[in-house]
Protein backbone atom coordinates (compact mmCIF):
# COMPACT_ATOMS: atom_id res chain seq x y z
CA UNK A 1 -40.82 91.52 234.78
CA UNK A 2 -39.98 92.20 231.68
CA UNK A 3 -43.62 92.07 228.62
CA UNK A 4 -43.10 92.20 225.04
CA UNK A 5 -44.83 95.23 223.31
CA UNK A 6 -47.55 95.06 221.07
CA UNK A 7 -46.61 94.35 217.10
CA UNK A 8 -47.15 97.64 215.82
CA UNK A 9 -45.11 99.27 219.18
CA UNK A 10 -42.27 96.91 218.29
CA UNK A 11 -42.25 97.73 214.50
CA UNK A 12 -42.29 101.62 216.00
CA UNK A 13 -39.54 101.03 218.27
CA UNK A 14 -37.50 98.99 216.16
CA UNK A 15 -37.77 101.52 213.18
CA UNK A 16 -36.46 104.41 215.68
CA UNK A 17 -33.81 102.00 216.80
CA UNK A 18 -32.75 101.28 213.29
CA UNK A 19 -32.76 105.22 212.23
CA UNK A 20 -30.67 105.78 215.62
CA UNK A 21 -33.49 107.99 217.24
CA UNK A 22 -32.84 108.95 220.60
CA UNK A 23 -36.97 108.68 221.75
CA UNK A 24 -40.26 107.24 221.02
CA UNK A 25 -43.61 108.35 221.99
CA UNK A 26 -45.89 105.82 221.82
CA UNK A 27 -49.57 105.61 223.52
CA UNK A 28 -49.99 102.22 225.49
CA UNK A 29 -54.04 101.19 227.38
CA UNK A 30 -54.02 105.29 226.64
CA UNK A 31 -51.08 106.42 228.74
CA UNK A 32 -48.19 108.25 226.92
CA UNK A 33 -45.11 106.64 227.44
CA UNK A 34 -41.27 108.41 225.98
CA UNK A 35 -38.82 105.53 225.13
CA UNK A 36 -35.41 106.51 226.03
CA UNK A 37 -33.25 104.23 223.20
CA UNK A 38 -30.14 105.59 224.64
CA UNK A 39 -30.99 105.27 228.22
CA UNK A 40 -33.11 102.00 227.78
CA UNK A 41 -36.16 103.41 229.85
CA UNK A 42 -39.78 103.56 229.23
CA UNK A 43 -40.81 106.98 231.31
CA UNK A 44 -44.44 107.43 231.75
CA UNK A 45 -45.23 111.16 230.66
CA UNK A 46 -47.81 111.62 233.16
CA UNK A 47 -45.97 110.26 236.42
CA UNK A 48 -42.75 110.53 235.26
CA UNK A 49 -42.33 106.72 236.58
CA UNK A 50 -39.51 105.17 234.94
CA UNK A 51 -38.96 101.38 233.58
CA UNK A 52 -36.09 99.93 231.99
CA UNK A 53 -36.55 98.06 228.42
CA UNK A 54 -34.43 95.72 227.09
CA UNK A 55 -33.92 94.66 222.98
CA UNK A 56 -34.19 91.38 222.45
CA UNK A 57 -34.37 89.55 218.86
CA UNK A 58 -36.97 87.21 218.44
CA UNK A 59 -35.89 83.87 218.05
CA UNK A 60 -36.07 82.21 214.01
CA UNK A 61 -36.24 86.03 212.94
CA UNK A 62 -32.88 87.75 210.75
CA UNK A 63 -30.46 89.42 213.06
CA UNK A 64 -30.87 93.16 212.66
CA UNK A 65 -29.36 94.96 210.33
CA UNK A 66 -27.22 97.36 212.97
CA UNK A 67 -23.92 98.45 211.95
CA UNK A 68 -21.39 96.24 214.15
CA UNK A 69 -20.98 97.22 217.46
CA UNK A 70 -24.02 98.98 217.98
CA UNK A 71 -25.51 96.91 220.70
CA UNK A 72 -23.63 95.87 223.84
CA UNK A 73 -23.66 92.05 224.37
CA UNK A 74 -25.86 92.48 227.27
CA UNK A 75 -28.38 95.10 225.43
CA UNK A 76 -28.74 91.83 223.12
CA UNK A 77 -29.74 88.14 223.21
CA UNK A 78 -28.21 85.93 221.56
CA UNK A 79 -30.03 83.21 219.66
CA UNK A 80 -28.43 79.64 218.60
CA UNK A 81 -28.00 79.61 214.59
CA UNK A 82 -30.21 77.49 212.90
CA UNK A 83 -29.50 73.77 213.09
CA UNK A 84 -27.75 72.37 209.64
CA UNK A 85 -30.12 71.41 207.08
CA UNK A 86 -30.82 67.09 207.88
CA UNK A 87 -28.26 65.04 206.15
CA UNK A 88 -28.91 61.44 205.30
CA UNK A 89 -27.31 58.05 206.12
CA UNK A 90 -27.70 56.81 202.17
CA UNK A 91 -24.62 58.01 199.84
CA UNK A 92 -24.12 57.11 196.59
CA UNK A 93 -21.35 54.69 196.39
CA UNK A 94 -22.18 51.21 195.65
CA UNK A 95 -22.19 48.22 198.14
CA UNK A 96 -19.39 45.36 196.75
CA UNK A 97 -21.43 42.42 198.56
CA UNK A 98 -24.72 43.35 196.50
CA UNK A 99 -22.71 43.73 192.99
CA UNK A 100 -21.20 40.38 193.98
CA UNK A 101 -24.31 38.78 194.35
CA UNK A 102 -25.78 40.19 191.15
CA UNK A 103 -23.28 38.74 189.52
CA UNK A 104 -23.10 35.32 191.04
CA UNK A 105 -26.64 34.33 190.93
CA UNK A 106 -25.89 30.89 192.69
CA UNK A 107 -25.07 32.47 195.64
């Protein structure tokens, strides 16, 4: 089951990412944890217990700004672009009934 890290960790992590660092040590409920970036694994430094991490972009956020081809489509969700801005039914062409009756008042 996959948990999202703290703020700060994820800041941390994505900083490393973005400077293509192969590890980060970070200290998590006081255990000290190496990230593997190239290996996608979280290795506990006392147990040597190992986890696999995943990078996912969180939704309404920029896409990162990785060179292309970076990431592996898999290493990567995709999210759905942001819906088109709300158009409305009204345009500004005029109705020929309405001029008609402005102009023929006994109507």
């Amino acid at each position: 089951q996959l948990r999202p890290y703290s703020s700060q960790d994820s800041r941390t992590i994505e900083h490393a990412w973005q400077q293509h660092e192969e590890e980060v040590q970070l200290v998590i409920s006081g255990r000290n944890y190496l990230l593997d970036l190239q290996q996608l694994q979280q290795v506990n430094e006392e147990t040597s217990q190992a986890r696999f991490i995943k990078r996912i972009t969180a939704p309404n956020t920029a896409e990162p700004t990785t060179p292309p081809g970076s990431l592996s489509t898999d290493e990567l969700s995709t999210t759905p672009s942001s819906p088109p801005p709300p158009t409305t039914a009204m345009n500004n062409s005029v109705d020929a009934r309405t001029e008609i009756l402005k102009d023929n008042v006994e109507l």
